[in-house]
C-alpha atoms as a PDB file:
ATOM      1  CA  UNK A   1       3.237 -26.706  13.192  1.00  0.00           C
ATOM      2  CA  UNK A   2       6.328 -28.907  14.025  1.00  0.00           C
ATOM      3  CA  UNK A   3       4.340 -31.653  14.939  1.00  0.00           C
ATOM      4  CA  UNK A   4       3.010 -31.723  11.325  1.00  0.00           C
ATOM      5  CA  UNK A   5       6.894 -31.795  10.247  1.00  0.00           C
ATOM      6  CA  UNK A   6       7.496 -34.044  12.375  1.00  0.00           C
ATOM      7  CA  UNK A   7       5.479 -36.766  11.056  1.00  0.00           C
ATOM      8  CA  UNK A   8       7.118 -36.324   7.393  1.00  0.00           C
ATOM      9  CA  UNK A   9      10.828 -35.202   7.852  1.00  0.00           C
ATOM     10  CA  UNK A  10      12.988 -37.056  10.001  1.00  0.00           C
ATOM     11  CA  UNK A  11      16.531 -35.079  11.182  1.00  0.00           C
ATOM     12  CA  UNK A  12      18.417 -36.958   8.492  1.00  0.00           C
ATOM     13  CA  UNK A  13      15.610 -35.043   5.725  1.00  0.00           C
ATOM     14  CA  UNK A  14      16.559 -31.453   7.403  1.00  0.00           C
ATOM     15  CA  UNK A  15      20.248 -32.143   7.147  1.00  0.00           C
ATOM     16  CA  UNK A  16      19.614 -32.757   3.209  1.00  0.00           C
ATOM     17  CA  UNK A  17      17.097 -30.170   2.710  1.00  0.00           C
ATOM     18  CA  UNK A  18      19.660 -27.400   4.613  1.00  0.00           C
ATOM     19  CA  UNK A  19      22.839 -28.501   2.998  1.00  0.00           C
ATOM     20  CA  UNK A  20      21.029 -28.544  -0.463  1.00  0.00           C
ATOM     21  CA  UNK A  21      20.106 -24.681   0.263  1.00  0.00           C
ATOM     22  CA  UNK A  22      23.779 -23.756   1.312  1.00  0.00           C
ATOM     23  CA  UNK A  23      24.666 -25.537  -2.092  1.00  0.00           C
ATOM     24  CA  UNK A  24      22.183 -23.359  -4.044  1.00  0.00           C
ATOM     25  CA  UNK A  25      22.267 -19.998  -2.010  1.00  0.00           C
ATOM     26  CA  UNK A  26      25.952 -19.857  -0.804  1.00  0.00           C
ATOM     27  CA  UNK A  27      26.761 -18.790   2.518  1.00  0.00           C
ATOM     28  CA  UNK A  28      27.027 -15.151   1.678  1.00  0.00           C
ATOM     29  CA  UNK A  29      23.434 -15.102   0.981  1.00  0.00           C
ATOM     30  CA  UNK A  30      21.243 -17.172   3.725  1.00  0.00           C
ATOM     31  CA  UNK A  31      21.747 -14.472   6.082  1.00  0.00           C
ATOM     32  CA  UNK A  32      19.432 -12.356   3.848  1.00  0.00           C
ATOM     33  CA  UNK A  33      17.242 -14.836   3.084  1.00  0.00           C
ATOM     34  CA  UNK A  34      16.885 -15.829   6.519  1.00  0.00           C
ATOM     35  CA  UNK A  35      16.878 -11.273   7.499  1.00  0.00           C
ATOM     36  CA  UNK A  36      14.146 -11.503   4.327  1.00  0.00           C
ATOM     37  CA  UNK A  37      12.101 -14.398   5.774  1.00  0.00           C
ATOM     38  CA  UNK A  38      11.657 -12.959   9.635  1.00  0.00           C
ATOM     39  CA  UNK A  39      11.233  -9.519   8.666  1.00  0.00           C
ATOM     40  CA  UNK A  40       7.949 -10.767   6.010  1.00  0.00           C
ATOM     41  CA  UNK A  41       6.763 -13.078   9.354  1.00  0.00           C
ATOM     42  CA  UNK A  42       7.261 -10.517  11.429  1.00  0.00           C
ATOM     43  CA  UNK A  43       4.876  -8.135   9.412  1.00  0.00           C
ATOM     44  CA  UNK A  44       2.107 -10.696   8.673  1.00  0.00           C
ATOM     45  CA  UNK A  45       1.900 -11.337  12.205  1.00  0.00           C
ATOM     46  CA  UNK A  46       1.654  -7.399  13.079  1.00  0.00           C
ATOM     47  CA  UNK A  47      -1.422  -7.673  10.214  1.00  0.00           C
ATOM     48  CA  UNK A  48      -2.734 -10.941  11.407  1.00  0.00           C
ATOM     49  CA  UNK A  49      -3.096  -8.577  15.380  1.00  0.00           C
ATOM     50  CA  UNK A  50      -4.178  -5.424  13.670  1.00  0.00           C
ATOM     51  CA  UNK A  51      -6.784  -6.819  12.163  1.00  0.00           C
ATOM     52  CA  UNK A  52      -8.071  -8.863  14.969  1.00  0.00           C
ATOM     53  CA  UNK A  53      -7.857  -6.376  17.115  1.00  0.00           C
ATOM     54  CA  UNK A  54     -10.169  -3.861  14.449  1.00  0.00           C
ATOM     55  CA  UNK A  55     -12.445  -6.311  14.506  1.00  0.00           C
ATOM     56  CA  UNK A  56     -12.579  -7.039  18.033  1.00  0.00           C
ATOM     57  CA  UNK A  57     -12.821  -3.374  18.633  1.00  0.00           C
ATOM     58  CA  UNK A  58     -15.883  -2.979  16.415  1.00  0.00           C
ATOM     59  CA  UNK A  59     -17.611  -5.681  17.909  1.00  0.00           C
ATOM     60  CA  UNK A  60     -17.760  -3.995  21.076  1.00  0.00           C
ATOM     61  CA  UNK A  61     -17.682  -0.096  20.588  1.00  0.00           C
ATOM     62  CA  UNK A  62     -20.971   1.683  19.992  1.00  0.00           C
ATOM     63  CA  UNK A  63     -21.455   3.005  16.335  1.00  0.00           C
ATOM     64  CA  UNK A  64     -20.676   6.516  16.241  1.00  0.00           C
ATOM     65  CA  UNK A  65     -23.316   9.092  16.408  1.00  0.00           C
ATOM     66  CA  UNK A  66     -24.033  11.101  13.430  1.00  0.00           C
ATOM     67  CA  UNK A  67     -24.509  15.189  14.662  1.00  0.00           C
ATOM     68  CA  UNK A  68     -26.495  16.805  12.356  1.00  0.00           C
ATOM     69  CA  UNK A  69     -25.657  20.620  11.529  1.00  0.00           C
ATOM     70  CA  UNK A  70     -28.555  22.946  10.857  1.00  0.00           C
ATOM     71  CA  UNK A  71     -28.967  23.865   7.795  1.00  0.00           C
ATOM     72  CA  UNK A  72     -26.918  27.014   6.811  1.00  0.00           C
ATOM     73  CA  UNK A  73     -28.560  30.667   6.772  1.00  0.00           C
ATOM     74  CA  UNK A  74     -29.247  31.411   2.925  1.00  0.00           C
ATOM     75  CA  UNK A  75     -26.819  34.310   1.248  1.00  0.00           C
ATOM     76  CA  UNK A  76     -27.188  37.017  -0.780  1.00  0.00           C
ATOM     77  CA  UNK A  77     -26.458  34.203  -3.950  1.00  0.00           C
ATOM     78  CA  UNK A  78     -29.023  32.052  -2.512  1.00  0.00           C
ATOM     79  CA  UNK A  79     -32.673  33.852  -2.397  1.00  0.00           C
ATOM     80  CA  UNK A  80     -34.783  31.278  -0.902  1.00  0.00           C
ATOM     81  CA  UNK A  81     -37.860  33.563  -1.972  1.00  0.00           C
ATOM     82  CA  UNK A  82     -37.141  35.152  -5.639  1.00  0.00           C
ATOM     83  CA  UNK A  83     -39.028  37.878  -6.714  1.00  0.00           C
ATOM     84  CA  UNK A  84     -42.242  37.075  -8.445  1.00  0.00           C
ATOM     85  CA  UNK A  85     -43.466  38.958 -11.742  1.00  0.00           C
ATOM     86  CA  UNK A  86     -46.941  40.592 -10.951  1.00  0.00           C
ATOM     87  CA  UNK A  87     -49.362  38.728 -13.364  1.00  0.00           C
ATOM     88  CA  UNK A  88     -49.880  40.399 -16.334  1.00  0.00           C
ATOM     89  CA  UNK A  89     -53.472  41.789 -17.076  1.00  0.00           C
ATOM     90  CA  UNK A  90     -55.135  39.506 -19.801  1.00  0.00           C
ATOM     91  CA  UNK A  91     -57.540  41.370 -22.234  1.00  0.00           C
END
């Protein structure tokens, strides 16, 4: 990444660039920014791993089996066999 700064800013183009910033932001506040800046770098890079490492992990662990339970004994509530009305006599 510096070499791609390199080729565009030269150390005269920092100097102006960082003493237009102190102009704008005041010295009171670059400490924050720069607190601000490292702590959102800091967290993108934790992502950026995280998520690597998820999907390096599910490239290589097995699926997960799926148990299945039997199926539960019916209750009182649920009569698997309701009572059937006798046919009625047709004359």
């Amino acid at each position: 990444m510096n070499i791609m700064f390199a080729g565009f800013f030269g150390g005269w183009e920092i100097v102006l660039i960082l003493a237009v910033v102190l102009i704008l932001f005041g010295a009171k506040k670059l400490p924050e920014l720069a607190k601000g800046l490292g702590t959102g770098i800091k967290e993108f890079k934790k992502a950026t791993r995280e998520v690597q490492d998820e999907i390096s992990n599910a490239t290589t662990e097995e699926p997960p089996q799926k148990r299945v339970s039997p199926p539960a004994a019916p209750t009182q509530a649920q009569n698997p066999n309701p009572p059937q009305n006798p046919p009625s006599a047709q004359s």
